[in-house]
N, C-alpha and C. Protein backbone atom coordinates (compact mmCIF):
# COMPACT_ATOMS: atom_id res chain seq x y z
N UNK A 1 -14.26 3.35 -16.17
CA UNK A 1 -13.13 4.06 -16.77
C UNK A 1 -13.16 5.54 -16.40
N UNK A 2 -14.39 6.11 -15.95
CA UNK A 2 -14.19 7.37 -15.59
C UNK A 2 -13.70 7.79 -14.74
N UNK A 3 -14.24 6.36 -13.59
CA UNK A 3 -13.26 6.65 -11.93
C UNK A 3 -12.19 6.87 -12.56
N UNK A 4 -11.41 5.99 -13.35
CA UNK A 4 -10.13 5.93 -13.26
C UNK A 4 -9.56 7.67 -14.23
N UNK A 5 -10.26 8.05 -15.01
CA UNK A 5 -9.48 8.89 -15.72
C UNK A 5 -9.62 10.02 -14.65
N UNK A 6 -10.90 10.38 -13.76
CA UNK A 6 -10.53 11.42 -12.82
C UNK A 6 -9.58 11.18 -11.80
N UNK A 7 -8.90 9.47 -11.26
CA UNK A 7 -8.13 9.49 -10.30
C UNK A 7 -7.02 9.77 -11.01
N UNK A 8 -7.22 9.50 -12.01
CA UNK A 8 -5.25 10.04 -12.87
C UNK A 8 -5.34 11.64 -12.51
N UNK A 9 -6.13 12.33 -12.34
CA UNK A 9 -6.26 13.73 -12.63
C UNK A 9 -5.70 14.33 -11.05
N UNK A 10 -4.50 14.84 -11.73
CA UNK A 10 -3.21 15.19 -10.07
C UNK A 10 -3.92 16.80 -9.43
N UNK A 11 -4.74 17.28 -10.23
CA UNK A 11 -5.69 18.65 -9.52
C UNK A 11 -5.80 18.12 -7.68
N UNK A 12 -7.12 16.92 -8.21
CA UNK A 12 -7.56 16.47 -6.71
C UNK A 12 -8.87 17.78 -6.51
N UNK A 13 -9.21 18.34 -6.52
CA UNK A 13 -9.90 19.24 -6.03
C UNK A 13 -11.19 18.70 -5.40
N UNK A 14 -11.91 18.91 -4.39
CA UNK A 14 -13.19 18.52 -3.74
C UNK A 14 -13.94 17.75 -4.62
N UNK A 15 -14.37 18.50 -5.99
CA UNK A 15 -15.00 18.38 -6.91
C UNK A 15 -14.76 16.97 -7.96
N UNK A 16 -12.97 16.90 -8.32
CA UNK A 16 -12.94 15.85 -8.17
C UNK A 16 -12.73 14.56 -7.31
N UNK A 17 -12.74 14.68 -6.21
CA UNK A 17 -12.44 13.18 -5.03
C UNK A 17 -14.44 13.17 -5.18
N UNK A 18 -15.24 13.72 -5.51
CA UNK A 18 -16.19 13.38 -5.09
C UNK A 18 -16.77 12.48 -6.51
N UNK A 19 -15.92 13.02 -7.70
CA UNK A 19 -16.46 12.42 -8.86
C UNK A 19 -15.88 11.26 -8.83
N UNK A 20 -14.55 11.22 -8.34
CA UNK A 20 -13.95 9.59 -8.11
C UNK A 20 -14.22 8.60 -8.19
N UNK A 21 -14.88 9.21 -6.15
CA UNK A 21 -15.83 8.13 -5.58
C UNK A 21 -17.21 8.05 -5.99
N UNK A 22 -17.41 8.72 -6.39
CA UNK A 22 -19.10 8.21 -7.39
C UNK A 22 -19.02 7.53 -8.28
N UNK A 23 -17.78 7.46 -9.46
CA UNK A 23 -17.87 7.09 -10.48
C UNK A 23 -17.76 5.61 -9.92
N UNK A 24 -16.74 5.20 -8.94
CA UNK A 24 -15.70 3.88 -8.66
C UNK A 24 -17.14 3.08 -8.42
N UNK A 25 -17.79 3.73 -7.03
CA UNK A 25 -18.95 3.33 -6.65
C UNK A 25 -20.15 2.52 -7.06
N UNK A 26 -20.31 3.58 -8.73
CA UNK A 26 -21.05 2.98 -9.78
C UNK A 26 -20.66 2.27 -10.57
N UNK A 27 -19.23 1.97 -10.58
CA UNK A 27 -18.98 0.80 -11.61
C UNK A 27 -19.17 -0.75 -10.82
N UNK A 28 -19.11 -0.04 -9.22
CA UNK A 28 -19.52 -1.61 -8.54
C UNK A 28 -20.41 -2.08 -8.16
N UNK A 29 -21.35 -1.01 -8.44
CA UNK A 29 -22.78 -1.37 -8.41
C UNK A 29 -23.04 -1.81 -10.29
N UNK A 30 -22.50 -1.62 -10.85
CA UNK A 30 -22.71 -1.92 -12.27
C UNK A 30 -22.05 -3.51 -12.80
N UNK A 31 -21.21 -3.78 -11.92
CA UNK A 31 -19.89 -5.32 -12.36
C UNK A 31 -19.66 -5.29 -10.92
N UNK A 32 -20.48 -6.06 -10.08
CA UNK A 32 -19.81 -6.15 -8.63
C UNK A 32 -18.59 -7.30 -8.84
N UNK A 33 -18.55 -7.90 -9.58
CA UNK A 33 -18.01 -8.93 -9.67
C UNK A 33 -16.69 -8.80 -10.08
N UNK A 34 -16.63 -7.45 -10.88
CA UNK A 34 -15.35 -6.90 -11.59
C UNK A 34 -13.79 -6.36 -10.33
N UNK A 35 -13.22 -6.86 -10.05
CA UNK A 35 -12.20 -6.29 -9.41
C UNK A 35 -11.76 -5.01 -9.16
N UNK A 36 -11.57 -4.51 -10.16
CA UNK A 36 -10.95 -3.43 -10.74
C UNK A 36 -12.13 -2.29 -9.61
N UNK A 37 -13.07 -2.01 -9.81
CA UNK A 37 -13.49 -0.86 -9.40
C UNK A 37 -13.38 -1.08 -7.27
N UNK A 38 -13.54 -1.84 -7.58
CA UNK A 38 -13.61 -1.80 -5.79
C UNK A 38 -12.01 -1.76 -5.58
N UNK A 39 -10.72 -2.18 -6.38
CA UNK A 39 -9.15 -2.22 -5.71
C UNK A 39 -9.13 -0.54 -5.81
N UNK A 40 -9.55 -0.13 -7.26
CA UNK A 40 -9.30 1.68 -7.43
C UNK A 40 -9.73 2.34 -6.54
N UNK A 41 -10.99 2.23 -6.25
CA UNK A 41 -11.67 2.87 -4.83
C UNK A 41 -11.40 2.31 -3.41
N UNK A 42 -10.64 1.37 -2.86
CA UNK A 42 -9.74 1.01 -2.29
C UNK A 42 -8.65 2.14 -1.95
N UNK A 43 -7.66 2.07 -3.71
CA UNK A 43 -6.54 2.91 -3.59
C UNK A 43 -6.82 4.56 -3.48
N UNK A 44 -7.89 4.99 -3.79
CA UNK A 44 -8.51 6.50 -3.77
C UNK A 44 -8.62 6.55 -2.15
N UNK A 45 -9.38 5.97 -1.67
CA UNK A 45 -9.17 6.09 0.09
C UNK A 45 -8.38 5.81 0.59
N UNK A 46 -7.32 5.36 0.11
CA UNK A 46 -5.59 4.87 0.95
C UNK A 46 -4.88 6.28 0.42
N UNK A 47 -5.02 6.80 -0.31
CA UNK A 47 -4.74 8.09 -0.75
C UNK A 47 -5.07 9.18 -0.35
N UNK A 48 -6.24 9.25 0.33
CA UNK A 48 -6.78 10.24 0.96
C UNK A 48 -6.79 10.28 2.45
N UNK A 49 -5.95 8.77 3.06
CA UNK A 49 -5.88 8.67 4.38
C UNK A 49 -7.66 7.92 4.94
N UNK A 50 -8.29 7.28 4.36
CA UNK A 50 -9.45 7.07 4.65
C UNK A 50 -9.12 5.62 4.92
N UNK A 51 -8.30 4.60 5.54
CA UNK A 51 -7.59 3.85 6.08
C UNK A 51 -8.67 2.29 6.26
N UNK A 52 -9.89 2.88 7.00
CA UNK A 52 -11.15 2.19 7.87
C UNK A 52 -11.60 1.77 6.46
N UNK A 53 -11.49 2.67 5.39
CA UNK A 53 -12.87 2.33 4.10
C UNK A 53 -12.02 2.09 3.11
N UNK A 54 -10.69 2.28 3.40
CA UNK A 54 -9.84 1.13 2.11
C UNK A 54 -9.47 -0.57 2.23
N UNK A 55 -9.09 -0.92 3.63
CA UNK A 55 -8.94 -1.89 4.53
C UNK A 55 -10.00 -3.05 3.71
N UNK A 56 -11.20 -2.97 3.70
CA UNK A 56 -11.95 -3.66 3.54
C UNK A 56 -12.18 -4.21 2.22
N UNK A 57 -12.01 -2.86 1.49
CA UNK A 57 -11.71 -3.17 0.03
C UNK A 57 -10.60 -4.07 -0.79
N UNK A 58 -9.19 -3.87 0.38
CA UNK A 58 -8.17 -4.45 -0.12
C UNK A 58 -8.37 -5.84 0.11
N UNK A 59 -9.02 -6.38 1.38
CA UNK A 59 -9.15 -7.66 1.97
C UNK A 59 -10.31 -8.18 1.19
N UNK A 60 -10.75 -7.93 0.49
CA UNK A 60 -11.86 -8.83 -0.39
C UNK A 60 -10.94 -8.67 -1.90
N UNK A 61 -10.11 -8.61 -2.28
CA UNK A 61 -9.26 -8.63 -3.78
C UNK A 61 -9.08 -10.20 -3.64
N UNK A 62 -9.79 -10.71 -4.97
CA UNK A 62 -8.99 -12.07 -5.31
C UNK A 62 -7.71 -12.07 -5.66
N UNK A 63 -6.49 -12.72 -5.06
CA UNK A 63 -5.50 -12.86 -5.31
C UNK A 63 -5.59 -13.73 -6.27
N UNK A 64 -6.08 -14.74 -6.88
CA UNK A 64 -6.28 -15.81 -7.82
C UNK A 64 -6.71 -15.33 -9.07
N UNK A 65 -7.64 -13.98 -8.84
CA UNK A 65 -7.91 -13.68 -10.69
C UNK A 65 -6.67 -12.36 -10.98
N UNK A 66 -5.70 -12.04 -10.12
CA UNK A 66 -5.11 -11.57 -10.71
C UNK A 66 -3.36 -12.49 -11.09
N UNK A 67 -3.58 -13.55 -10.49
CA UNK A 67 -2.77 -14.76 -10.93
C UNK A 67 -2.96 -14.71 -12.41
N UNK A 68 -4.42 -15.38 -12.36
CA UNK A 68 -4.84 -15.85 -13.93
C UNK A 68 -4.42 -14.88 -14.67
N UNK A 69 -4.53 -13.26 -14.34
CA UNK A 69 -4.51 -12.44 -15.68
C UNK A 69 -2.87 -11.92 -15.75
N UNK A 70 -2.03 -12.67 -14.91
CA UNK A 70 -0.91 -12.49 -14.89
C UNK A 70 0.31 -11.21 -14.37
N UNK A 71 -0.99 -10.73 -13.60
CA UNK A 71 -0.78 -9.64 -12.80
C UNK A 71 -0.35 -10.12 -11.13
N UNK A 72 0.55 -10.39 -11.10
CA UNK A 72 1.11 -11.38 -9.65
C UNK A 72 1.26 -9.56 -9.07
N UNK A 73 1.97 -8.45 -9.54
CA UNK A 73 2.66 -7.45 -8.82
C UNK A 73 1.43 -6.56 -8.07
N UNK A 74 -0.17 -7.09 -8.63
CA UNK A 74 -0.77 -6.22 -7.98
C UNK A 74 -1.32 -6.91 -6.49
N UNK A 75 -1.12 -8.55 -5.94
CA UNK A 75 -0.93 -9.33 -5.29
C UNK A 75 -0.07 -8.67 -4.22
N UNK A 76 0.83 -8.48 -4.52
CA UNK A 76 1.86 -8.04 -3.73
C UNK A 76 1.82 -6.50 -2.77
N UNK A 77 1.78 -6.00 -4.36
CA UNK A 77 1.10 -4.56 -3.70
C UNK A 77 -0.23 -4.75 -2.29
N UNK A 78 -1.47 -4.95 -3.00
CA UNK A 78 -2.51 -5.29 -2.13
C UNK A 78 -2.04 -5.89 -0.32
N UNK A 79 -1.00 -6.60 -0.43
CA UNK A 79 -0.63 -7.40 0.86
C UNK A 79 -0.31 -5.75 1.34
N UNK A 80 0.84 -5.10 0.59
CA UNK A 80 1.55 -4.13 1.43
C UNK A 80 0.53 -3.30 1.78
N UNK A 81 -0.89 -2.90 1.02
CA UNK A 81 -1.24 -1.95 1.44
C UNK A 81 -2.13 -2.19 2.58
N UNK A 82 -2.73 -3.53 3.01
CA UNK A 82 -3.38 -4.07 3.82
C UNK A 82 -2.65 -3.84 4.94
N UNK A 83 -1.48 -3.62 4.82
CA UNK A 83 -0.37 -4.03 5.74
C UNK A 83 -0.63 -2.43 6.69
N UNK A 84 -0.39 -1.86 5.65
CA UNK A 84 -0.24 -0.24 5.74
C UNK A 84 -1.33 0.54 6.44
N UNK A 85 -2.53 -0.05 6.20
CA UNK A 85 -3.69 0.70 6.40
C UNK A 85 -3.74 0.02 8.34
N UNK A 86 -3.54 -1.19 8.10
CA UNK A 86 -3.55 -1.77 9.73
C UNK A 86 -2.66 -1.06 10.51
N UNK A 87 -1.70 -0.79 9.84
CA UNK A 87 -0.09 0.28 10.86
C UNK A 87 -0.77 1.29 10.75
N UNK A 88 -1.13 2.38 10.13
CA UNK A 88 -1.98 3.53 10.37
C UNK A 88 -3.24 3.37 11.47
N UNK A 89 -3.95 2.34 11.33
CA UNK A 89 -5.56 2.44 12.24
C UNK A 89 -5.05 2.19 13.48
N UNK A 90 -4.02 0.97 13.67
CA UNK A 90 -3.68 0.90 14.89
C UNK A 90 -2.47 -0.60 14.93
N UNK A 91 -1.50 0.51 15.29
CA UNK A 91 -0.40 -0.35 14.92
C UNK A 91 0.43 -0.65 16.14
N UNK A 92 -0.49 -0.88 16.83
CA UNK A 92 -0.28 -1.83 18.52
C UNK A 92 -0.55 -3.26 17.99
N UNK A 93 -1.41 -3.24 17.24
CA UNK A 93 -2.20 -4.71 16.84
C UNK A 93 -1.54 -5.26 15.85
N UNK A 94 -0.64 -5.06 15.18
CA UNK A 94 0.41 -5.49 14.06
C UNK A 94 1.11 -5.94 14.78
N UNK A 95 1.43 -7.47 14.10
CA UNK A 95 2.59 -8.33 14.71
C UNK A 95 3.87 -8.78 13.83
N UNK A 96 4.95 -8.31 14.32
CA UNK A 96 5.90 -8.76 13.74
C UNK A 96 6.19 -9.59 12.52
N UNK A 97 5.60 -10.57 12.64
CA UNK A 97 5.26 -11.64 12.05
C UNK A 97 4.49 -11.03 10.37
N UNK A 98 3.43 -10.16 11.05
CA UNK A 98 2.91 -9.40 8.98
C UNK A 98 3.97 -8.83 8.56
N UNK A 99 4.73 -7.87 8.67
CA UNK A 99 5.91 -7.11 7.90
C UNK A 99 6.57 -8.03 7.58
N UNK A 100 6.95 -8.98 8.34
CA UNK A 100 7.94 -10.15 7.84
C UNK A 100 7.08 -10.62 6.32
N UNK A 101 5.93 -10.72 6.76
CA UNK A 101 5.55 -12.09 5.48
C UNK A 101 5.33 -11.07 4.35
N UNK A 102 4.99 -9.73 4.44
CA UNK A 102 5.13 -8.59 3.35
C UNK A 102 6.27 -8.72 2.99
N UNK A 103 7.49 -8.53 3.65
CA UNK A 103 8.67 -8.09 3.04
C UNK A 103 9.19 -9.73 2.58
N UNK A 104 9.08 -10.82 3.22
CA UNK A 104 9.55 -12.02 2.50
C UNK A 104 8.93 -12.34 0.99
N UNK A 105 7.66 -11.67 1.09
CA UNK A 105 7.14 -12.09 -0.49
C UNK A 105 7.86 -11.26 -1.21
N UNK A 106 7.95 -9.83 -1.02
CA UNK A 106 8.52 -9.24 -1.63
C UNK A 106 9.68 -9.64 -2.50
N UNK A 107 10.44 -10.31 -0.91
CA UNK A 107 11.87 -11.35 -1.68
C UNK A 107 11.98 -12.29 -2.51
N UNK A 108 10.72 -12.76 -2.00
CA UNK A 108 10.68 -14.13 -2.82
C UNK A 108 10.16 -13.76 -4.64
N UNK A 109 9.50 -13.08 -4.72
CA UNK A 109 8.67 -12.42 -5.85
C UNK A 109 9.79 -12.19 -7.53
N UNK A 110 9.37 -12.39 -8.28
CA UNK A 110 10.44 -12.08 -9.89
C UNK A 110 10.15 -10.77 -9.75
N UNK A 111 11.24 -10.23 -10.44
CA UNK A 111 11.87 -9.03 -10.16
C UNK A 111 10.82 -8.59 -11.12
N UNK A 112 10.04 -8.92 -12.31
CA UNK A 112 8.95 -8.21 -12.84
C UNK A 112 7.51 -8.15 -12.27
N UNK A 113 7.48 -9.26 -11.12
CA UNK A 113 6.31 -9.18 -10.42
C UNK A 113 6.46 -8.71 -9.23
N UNK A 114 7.26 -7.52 -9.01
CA UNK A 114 7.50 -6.67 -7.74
C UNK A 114 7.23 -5.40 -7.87
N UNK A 115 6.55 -4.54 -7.50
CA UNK A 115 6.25 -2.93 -7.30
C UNK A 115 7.22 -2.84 -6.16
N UNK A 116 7.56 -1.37 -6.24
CA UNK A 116 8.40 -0.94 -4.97
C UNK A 116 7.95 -0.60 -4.78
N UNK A 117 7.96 -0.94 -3.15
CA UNK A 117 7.27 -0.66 -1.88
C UNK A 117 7.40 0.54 -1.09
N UNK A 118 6.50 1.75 -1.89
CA UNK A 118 7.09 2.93 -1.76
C UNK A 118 5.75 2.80 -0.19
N UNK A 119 4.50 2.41 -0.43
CA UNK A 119 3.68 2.44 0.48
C UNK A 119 4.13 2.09 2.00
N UNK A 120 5.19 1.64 2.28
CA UNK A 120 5.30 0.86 3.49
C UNK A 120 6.40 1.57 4.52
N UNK A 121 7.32 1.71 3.03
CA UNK A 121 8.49 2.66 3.62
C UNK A 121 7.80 4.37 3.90
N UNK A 122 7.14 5.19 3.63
CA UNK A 122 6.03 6.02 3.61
C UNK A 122 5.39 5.57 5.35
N UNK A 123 4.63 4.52 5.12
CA UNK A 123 4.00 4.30 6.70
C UNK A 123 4.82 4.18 7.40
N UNK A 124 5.97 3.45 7.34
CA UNK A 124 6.54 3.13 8.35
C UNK A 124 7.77 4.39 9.03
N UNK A 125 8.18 5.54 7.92
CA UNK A 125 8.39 6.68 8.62
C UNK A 125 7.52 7.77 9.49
N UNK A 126 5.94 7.40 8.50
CA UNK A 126 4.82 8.25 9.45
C UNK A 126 4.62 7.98 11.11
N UNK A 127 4.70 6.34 11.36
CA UNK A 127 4.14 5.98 12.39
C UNK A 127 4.87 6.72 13.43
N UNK A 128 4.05 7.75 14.68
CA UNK A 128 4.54 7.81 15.66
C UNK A 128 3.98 6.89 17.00
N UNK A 129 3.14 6.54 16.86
CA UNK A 129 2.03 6.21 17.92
C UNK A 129 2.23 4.37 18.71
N UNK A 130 3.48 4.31 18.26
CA UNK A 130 4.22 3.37 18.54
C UNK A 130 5.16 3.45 19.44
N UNK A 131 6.07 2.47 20.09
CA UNK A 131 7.18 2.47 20.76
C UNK A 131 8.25 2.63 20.04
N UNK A 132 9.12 2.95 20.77
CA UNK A 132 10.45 3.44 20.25
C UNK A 132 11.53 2.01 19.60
N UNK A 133 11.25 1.22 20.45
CA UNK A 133 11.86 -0.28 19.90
C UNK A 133 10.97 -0.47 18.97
N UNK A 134 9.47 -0.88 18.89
CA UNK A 134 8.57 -1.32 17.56
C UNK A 134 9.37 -0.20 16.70
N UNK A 135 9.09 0.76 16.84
CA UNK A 135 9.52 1.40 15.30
C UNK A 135 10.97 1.05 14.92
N UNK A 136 12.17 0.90 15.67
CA UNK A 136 13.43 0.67 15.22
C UNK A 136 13.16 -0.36 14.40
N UNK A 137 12.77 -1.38 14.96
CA UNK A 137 12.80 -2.61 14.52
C UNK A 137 12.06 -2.75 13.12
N UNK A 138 10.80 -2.39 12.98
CA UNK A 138 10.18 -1.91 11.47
C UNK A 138 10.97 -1.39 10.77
N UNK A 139 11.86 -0.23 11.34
CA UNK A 139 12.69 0.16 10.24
C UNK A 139 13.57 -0.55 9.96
N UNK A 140 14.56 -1.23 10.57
CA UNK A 140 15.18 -2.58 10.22
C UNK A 140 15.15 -2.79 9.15
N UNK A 141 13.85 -3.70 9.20
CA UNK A 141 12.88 -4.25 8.87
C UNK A 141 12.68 -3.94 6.98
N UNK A 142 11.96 -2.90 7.20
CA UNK A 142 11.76 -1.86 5.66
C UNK A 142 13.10 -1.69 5.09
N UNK A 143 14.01 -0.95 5.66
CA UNK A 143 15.50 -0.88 4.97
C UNK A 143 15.87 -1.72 4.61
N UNK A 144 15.89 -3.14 5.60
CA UNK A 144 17.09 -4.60 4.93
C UNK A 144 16.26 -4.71 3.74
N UNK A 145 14.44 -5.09 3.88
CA UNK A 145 14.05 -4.79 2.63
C UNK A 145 14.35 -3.94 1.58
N UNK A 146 14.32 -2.91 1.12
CA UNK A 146 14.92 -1.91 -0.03
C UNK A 146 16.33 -2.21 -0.10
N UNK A 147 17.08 -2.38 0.83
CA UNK A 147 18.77 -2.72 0.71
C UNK A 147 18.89 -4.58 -0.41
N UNK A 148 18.09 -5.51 -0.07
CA UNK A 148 17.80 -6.65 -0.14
C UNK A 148 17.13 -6.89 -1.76
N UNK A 149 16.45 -5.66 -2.21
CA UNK A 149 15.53 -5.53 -3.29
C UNK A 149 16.52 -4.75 -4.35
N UNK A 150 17.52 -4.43 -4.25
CA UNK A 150 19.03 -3.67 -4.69
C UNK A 150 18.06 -1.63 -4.62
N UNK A 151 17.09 -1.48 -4.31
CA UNK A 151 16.41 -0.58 -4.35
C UNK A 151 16.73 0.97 -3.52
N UNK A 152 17.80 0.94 -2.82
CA UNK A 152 18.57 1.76 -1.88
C UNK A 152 18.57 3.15 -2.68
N UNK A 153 19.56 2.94 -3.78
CA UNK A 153 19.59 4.16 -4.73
C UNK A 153 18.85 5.06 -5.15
N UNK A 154 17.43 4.47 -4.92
CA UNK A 154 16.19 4.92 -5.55
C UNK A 154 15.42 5.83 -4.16
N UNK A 155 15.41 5.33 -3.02
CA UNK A 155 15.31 5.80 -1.91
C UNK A 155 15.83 6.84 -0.91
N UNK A 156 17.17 6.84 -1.55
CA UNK A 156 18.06 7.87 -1.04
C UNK A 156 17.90 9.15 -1.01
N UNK A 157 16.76 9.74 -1.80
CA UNK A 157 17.08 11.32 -1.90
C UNK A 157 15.49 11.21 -1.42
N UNK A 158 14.58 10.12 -1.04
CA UNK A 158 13.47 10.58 -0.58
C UNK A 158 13.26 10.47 1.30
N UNK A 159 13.14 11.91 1.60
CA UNK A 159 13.00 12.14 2.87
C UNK A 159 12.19 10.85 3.86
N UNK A 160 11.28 10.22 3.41
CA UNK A 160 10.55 8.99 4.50
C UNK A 160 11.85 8.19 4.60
N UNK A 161 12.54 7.89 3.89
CA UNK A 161 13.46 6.75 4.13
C UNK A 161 14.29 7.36 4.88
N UNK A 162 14.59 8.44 4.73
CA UNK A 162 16.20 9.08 5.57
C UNK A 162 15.28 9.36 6.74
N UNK A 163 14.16 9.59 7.07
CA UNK A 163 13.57 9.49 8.32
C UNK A 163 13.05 8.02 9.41
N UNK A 164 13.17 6.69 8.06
CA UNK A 164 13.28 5.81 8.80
C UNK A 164 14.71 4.92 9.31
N UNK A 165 15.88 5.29 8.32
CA UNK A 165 17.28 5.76 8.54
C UNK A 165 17.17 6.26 9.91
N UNK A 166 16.73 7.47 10.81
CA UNK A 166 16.90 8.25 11.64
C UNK A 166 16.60 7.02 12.95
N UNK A 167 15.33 6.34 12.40
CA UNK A 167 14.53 5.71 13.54
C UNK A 167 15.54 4.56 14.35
N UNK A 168 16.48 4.31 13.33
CA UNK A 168 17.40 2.98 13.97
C UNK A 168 18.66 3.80 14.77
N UNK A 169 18.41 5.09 14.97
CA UNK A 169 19.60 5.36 15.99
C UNK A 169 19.18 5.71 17.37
């Protein structure tokens, strides 16, 4: 609980990213078994751009105990951010085919077991290190999603989207 009350803490300062990750650290050396501290320290390095040392964290989350506890939206999330961290490390190696099955769950998903997918639309305006067709097409891609999710409205006044807007011309 401490990881978590210093990651609520919007300072950020050296002092705290280091108490973060100590605290997260020790709760998984304390309940390896517990979820929770390894997804938080996961999301603390997807936050900090640490991509290589969140990746790993996200890909070991049971999707099944957060079924049971009726948490389907953090399922979802987890896919996108797996998704995200692979388009950042190296997003030559992303195939068409993952954004699709991100954004189809998305669709498929109850509208209370959906987070918006602020993470993806975010990567997918960052990426330069791509081709000029791959990125159109991602953006596509991300927009029909948010257009598809009735979520447009909400997107509109934030600059990544009007920059992945830009990418399809």
């Amino acid at each position: 609980m401490l990881g978590l009350c210093w990651y609520n803490d919007s300072a950020r300062s050296d002092e705290i990213r280091q108490a973060i990750e100590f605290h997260f650290k020790a709760a998984i050396q304390l309940a390896p078994s517990d979820p929770f501290p390894s997804l938080y320290l996961g999301h603390f390095f997807f936050d900090e751009g640490r991509y290589a040392e969140a990746l790993p964290l996200f890909k070991q989350v049971d999707e099944n105990y957060f079924e049971d506890i009726g948490q389907k939206w953090r399922i979802l999330k987890n896919r996108e951010l797996i998704l995200c961290c692979r388009l950042y490390l190296n997003p030559v190696d992303v195939v068409d085919s993952e954004l699709e099955a991100v954004c189809l769950a998305y669709e498929k998903a109850e509208e209370e077991d959906r987070p918006v997918p602020l993470e993806i639309v975010a990567c997918g305006a960052a990426l330069t290190e791509i081709s000029q067709g791959k990125k159109r097409a991602m953006a596509g891609k991300i927009i029909e999603l948010i257009r598809s999710l009735d979520y447009e409205n909400a997107f509109l006044a934030r600059s990544d989207y009007q920059n992945l807007k830009l990418s399809l011309r």
